[in-house]
Protein backbone atom coordinates (compact mmCIF):
# COMPACT_ATOMS: atom_id res chain seq x y z
CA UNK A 1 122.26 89.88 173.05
CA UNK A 2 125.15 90.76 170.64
CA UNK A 3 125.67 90.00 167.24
CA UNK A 4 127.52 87.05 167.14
CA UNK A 5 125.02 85.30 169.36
CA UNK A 6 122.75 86.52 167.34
CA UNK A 7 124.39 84.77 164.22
CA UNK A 8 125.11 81.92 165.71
CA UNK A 9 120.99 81.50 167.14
CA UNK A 10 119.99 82.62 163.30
CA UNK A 11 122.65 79.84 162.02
CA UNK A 12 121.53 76.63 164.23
CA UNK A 13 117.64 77.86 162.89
CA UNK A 14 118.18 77.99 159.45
CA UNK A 15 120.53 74.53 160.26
CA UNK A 16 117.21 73.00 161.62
CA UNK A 17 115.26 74.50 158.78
CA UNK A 18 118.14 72.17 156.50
CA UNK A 19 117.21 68.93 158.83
CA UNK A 20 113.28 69.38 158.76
CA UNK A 21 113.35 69.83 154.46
CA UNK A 22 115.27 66.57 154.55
CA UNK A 23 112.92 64.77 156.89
CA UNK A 24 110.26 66.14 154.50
CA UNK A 25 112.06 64.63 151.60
CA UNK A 26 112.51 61.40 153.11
CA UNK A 27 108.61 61.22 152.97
CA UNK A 28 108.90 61.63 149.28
CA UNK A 29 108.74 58.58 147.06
CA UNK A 30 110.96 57.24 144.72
CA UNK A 31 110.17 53.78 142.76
CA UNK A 32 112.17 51.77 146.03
CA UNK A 33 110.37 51.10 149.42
CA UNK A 34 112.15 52.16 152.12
CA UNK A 35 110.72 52.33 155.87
CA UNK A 36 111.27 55.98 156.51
CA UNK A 37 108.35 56.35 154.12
CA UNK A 38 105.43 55.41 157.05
CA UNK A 39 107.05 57.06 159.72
CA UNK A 40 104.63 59.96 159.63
CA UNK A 41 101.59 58.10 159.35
CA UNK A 42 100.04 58.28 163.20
CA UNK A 43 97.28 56.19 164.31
CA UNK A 44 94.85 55.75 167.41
CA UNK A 45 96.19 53.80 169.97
CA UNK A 46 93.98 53.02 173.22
CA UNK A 47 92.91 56.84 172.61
CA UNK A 48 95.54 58.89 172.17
CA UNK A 49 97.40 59.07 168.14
CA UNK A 50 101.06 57.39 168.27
CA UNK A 51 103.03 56.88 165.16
CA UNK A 52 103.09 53.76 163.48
CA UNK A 53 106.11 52.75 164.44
CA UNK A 54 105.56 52.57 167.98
CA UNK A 55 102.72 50.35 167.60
CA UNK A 56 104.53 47.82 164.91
CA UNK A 57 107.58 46.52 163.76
CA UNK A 58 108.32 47.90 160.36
CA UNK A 59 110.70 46.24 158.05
CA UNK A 60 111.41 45.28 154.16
CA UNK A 61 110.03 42.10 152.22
CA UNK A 62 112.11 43.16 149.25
CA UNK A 63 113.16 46.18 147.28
CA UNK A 64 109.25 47.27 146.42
CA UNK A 65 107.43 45.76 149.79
CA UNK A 66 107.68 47.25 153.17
CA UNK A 67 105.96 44.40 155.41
CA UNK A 68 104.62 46.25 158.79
CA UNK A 69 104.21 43.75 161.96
CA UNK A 70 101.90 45.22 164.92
CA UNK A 71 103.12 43.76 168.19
CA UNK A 72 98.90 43.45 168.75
CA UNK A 73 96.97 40.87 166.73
CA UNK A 74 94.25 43.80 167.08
CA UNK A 75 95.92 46.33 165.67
CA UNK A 76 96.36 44.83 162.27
CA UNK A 77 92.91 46.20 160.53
CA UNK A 78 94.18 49.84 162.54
CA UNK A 79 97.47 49.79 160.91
CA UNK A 80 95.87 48.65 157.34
CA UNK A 81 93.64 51.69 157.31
CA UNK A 82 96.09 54.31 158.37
CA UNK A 83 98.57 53.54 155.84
CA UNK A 84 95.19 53.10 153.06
CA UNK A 85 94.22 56.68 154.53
CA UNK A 86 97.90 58.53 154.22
CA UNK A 87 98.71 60.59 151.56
CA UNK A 88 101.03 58.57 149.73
CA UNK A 89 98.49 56.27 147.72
CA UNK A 90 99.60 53.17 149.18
CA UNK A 91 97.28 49.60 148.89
CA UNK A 92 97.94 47.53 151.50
CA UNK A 93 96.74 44.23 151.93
CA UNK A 94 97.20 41.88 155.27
CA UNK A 95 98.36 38.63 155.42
CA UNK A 96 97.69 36.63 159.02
CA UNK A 97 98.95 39.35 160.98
CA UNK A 98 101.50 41.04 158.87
CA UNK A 99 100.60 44.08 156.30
CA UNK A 100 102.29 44.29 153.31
CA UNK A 101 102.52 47.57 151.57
CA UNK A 102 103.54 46.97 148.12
CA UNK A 103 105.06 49.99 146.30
CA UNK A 104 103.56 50.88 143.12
CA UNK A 105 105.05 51.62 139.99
CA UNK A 106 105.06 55.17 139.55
CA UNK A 107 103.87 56.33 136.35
CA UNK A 108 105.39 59.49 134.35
CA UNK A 109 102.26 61.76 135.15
CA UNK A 110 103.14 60.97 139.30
CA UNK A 111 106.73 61.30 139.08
CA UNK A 112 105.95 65.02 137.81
CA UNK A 113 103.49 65.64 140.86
CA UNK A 114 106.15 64.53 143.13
CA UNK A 115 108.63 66.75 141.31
CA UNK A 116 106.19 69.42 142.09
CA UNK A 117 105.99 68.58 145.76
CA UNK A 118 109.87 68.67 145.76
CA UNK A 119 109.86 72.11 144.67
CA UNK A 120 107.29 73.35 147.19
CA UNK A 121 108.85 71.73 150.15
CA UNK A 122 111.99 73.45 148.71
CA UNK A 123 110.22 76.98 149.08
CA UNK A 124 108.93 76.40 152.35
CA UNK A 125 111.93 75.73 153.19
CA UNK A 126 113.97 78.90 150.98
CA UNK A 127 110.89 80.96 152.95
CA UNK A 128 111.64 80.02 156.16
CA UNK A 129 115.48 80.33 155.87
CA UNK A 130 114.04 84.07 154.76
CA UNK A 131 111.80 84.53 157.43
CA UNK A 132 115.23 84.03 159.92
CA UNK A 133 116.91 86.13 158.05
CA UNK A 134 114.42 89.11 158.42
CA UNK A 135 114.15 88.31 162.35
CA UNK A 136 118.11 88.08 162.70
CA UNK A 137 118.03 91.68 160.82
CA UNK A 138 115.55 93.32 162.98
CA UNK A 139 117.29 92.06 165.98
CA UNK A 140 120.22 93.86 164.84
CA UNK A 141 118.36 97.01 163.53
CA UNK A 142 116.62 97.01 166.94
CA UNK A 143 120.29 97.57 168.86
CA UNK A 144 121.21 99.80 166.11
CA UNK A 145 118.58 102.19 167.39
CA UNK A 146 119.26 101.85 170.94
CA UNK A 147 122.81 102.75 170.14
CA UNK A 148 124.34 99.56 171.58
CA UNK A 149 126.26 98.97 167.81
CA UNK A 150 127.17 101.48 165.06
CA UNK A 151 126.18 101.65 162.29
CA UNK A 152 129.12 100.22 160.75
CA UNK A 153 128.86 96.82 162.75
CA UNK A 154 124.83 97.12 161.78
CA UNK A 155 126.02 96.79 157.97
CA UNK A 156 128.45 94.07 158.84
CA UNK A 157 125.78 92.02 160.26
CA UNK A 158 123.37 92.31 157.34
CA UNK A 159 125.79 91.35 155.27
CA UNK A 160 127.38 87.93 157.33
CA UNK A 161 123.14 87.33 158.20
CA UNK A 162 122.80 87.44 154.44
CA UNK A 163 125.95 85.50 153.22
CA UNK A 164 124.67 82.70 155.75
CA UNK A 165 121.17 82.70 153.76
CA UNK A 166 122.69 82.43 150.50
CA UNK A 167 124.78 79.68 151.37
CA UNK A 168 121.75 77.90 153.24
CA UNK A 169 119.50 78.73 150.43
CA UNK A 170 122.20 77.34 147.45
CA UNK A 171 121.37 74.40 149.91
CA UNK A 172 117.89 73.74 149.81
CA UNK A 173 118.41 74.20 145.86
CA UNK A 174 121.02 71.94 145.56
CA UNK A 175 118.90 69.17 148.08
CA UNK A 176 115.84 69.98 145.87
CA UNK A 177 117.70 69.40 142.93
CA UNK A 178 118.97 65.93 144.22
CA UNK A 179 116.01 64.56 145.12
CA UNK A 180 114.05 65.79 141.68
CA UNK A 181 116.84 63.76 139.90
CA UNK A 182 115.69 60.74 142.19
CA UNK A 183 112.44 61.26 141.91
CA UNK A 184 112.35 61.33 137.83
CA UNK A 185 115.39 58.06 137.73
CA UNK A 186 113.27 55.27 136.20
């Protein structure tokens, strides 16, 4: 393997690392429903756990009710439950066969713990970019001592491996920051 492919691998990881924080935020409330919010939430289906969107149609009612629709009459007290169960505090209540999930106000006190959980998804995701980084430097230590580069193209790589993690990590800080600001808008 030589160092550019081994930039390049390091880059598209670190990339994915980028993707996965922002799925993660997704997940995160604000005061507005949106539908991306239940896409996590996985429930049993003839025996085997499916996500909740392959099981029902999932929609808005308005800007603070996401109205979920399971394409089984049967499934409705299922899909109730798992969304009651997640972790994101939801109450929903069922109407004939559609669930509503209305979107409580969130108070000052829960804004701040989602702040928090902003800033840890953030590190996960700084210590992961970190984690590539020490991989992506091994990989090129580990050619450096079987004399396949010199040691001038062995500092050369640190230091492109390590310009690449600043700029992904001014990233995450800058996403983190966004979605804090969201997060704490009234």
């Amino acid at each position: 393997m030589s160092i550019a492919e081994i930039q390049k691998s390091t880059e598209q990881k670190m990339q994915k690392s980028i993707e996965a924080l922002k799925h993660d935020f997704a997940k995160i409330r604000t005061g507005r429903a949106h539908v991306g919010m239940l896409d996590h939430i996985q429930l049993d289906y003839y025996g085997s756990m499916v996500p909740l969107n392959q099981v029902a149609q999932v929609g808005l009612a308005d800007a603070r009710t996401i109205t979920v629709q399971p394409w089984e009459k049967k499934m409705t007290s299922l899909v109730e439950k798992a969304i009651r169960d997640s972790d994101l505090g939801l109450n929903p209540s069922t109407t004939g066969d559609i669930v509503r999930v209305p979107m409580p106000l969130l108070t000052e006190q829960r804004r701040k713990e989602m702040v928090k959980v902003v800033k840890h998804e953030g590190e996960t995701a700084k210590v992961a970019v970190r984690n590539l980084r020490r991989e992506a430097n091994s990989q090129v230590k580990e050619m450096l001592k079987s004399k396949e580069i010199s040691e001038d193209d062995d500092r050369r790589a640190e230091d492109t491996i390590q310009k690449l993690t600043d700029r992904y990590v001014a990233e995450i800080e800058k996403l983190g920051f966004e979605k804090e600001k969201e997060v704490m808008t009234v």
